[in-house]
Protein backbone atom coordinates (compact mmCIF):
# COMPACT_ATOMS: atom_id res chain seq x y z
CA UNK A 1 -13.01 33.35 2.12
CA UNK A 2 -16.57 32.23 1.81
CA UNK A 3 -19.50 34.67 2.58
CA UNK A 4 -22.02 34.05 5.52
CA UNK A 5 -24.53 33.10 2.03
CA UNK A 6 -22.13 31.05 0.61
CA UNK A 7 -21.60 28.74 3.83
CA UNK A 8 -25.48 28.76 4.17
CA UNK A 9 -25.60 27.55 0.66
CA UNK A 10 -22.89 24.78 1.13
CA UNK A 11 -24.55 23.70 4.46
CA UNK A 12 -28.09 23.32 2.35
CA UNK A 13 -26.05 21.15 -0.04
CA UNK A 14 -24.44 19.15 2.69
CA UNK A 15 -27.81 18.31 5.05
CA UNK A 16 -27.69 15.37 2.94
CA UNK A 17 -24.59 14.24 3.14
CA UNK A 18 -23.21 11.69 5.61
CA UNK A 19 -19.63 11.91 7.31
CA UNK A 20 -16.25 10.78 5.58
CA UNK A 21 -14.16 11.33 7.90
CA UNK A 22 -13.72 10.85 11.93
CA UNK A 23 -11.73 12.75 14.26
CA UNK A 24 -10.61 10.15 16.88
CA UNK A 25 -9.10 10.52 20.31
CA UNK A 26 -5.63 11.15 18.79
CA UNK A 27 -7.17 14.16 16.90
CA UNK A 28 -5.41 15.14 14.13
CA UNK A 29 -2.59 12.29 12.57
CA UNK A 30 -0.92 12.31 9.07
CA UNK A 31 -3.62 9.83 7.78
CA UNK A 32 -6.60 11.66 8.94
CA UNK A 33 -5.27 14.61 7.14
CA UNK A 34 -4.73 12.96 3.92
CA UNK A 35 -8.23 11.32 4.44
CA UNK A 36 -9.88 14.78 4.08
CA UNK A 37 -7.51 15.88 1.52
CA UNK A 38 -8.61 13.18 -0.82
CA UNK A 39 -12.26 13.42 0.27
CA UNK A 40 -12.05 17.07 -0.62
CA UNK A 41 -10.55 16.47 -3.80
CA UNK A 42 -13.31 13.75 -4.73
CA UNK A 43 -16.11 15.63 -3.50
CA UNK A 44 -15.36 18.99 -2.79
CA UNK A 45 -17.82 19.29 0.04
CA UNK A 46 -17.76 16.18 2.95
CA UNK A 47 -18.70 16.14 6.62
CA UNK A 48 -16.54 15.78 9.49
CA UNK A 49 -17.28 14.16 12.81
CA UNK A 50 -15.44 14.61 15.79
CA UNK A 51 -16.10 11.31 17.92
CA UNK A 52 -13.97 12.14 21.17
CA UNK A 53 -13.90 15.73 21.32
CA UNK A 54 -16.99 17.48 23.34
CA UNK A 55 -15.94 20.98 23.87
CA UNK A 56 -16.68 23.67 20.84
CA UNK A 57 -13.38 25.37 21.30
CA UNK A 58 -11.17 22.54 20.73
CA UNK A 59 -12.77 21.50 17.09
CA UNK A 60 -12.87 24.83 16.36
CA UNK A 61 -9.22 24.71 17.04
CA UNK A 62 -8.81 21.02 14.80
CA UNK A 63 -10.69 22.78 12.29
CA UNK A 64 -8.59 25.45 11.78
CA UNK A 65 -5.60 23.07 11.68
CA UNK A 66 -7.18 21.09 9.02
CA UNK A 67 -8.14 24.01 7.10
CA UNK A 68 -4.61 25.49 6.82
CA UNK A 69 -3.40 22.02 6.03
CA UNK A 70 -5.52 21.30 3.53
CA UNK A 71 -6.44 25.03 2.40
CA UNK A 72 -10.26 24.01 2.97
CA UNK A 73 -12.88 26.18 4.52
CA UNK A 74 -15.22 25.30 7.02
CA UNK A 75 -19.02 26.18 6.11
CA UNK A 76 -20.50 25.07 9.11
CA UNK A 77 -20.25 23.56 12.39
CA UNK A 78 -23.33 21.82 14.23
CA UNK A 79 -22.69 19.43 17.35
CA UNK A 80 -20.06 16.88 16.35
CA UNK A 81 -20.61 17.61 12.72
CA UNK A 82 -18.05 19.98 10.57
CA UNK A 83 -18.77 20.96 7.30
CA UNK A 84 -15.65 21.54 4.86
CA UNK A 85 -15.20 23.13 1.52
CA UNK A 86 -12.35 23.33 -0.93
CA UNK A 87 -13.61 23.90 -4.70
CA UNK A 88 -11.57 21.98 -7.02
CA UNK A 89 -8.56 23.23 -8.47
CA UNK A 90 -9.22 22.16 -12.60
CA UNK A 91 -12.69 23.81 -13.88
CA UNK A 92 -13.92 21.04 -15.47
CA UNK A 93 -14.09 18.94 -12.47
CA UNK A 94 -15.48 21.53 -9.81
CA UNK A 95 -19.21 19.56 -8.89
CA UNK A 96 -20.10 22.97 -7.07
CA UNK A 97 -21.10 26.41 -8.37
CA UNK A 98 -20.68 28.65 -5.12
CA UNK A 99 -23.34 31.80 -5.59
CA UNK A 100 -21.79 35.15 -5.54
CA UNK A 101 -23.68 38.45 -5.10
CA UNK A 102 -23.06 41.41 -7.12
């Protein structure tokens, strides 16, 4: 579970970034889901967008589906935007170094 440091770290990171992948008006299909899955595994961190869905509770709700699905975390959401994290499972690939506090 990442810290309330960690996702501010990871959201830094992503400001840059632009979106990979769109949440339609079907919401959340077999394809979207791999989508993110290989997103996450080529970039660890990528940006979300929900393009038909205006109220907060029901990405929050998407997101959580697409977290368990793709045992990501979500490090942010801002507007339409989601940010989602899932460090890489073989060392020598992870991109990202999350911070930890002693």
């Amino acid at each position: 579970m990442l810290k309330g440091f960690q996702k501010k770290y990871l959201r830094g990171i992503a400001h840059k970034l632009k979106p990979v992948v769109f949440v339609g008006q079907k919401g959340i299909t077999q394809t979207m889901i791999q989508s993110v899955d290989e997103a996450l595994n080529t970039h660890e961190l990528i940006k979300l967008k929900f393009n038909d869905f205006k109220e907060k509770e029901q990405k929050t709700e998407i997101l959580g589906i697409i977290e368990t699905k793709t045992k990501s975390q979500t490090a942010g959401l801002v507007g339409h935007i989601a940010i989602l994290f899932r460090q890489h499972h073989d060392p020598e690939k992870q991109k990202i170094k999350i911070p930890v506090k002693e």
